[in-house]
Protein backbone atom coordinates (compact mmCIF):
# COMPACT_ATOMS: atom_id res chain seq x y z
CA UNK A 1 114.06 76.87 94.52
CA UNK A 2 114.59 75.73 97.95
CA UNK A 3 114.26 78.41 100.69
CA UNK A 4 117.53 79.67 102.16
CA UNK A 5 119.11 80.08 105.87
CA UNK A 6 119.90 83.39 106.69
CA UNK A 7 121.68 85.23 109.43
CA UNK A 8 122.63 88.38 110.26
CA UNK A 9 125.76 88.37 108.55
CA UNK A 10 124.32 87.58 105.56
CA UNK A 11 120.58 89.15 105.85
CA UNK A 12 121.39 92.78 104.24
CA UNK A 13 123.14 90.94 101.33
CA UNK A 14 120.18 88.71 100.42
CA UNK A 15 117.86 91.79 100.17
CA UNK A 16 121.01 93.28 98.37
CA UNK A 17 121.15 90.58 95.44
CA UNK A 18 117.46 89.43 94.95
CA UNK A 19 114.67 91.58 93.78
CA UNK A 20 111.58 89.62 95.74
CA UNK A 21 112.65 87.97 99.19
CA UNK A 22 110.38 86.73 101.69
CA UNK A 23 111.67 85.88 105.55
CA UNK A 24 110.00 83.48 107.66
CA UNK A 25 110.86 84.40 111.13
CA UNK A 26 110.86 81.11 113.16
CA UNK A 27 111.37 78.45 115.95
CA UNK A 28 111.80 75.01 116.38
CA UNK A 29 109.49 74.75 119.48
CA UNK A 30 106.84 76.52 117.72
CA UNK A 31 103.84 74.63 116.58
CA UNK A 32 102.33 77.20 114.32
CA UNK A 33 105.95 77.76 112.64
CA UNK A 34 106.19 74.15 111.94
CA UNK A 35 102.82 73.77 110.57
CA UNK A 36 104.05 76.83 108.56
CA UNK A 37 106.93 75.40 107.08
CA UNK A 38 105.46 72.60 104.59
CA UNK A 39 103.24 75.27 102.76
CA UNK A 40 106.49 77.94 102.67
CA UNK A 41 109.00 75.45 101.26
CA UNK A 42 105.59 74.42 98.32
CA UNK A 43 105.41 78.33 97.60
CA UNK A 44 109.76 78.50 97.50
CA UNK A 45 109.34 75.51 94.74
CA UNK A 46 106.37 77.59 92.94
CA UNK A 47 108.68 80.67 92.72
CA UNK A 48 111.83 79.96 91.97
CA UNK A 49 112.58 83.77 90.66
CA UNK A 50 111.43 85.37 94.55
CA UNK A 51 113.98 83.97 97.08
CA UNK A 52 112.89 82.27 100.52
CA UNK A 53 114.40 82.78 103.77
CA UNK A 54 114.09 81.40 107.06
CA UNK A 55 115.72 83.47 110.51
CA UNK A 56 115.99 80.89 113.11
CA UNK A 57 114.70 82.92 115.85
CA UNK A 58 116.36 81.20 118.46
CA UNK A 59 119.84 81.21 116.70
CA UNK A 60 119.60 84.74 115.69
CA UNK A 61 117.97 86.60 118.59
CA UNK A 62 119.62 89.70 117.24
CA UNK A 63 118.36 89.93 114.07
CA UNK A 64 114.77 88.52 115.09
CA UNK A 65 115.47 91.70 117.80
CA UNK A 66 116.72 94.10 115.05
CA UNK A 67 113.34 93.36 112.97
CA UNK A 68 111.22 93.57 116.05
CA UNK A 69 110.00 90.33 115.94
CA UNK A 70 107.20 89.91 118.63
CA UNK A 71 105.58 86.75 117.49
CA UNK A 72 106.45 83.76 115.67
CA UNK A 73 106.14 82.87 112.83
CA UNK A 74 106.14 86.57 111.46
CA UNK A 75 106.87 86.49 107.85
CA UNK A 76 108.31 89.51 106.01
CA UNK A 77 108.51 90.65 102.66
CA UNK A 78 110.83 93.44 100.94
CA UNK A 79 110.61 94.65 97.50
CA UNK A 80 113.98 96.35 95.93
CA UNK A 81 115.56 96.15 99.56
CA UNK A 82 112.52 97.59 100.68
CA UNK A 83 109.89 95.85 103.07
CA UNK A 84 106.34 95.93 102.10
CA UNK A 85 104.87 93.25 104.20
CA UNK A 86 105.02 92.07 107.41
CA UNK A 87 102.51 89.62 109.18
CA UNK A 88 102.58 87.55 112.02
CA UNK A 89 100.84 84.20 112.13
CA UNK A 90 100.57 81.23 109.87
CA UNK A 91 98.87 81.93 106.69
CA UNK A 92 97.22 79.16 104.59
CA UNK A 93 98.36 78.13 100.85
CA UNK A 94 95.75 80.34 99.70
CA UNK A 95 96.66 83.55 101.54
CA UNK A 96 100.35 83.34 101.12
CA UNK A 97 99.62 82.89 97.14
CA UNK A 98 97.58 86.04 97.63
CA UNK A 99 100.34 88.10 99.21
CA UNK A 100 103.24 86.59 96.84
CA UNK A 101 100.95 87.77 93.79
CA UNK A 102 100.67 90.98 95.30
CA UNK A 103 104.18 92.08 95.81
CA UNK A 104 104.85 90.94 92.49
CA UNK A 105 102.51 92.72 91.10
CA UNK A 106 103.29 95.84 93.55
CA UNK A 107 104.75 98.75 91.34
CA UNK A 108 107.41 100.66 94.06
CA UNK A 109 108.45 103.49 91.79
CA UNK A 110 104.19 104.62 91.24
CA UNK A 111 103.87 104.36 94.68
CA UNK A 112 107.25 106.50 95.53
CA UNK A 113 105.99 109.07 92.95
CA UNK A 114 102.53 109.09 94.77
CA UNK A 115 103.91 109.56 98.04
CA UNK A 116 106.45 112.43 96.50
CA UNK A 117 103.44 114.20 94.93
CA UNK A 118 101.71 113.92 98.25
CA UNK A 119 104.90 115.45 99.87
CA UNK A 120 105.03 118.22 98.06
């Protein structure tokens, strides 16, 4: 799957309808975000079940602003609607495989019934 364009008006509904997304927070002036992008788009057409979004940064300062976004490229991941990575920097083939595998593999409702256990 190709990765997707998303915006603020349609950011909560991607995270809404897709079990696995990943956001790469980005600009068009930024060198590391374009030596970013080649390796994204290769993981997008390795994982066609997770979804792959891009935030324009410079389009949509308010949602780079709503998701604190401090440095670019920042890339994001949410699990269930819920966001369980977040990383700025460029990562290599290698380390975004890494961090794909591991959401996948991450298991939200042990973790919520560790941290309820804890709680109580």
């Amino acid at each position: 799957m190709a990765t997707i364009d998303i915006t603020q008006e349609t950011f909560a509904g991607t995270l809404e309808n897709n079990n696995i997304v990943f956001v790469d927070f980005w600009a068009g002036w930024c060198g590391p975000c374009r030596m970013f992008a080649p390796t994204y788009a290769a993981a997008a057409a390795r994982h066609p079940e997770i979804t792959f979004a891009k935030v324009d940064t410079e389009a949509e300062q308010s949602l780079a602003a709503a998701a604190r976004i401090t440095s670019i490229p920042t890339l994001m991941a949410f699990k269930d609607k819920t966001l369980v990575f977040s990383q700025p920097g460029a990562l290599n083939a290698a380390a975004l495989e890494e961090v794909i595998q591991a959401v996948k593999n991450l298991d939200l409702d042990a973790l919520r019934a560790k941290a309820a256990k804890q709680a109580s």
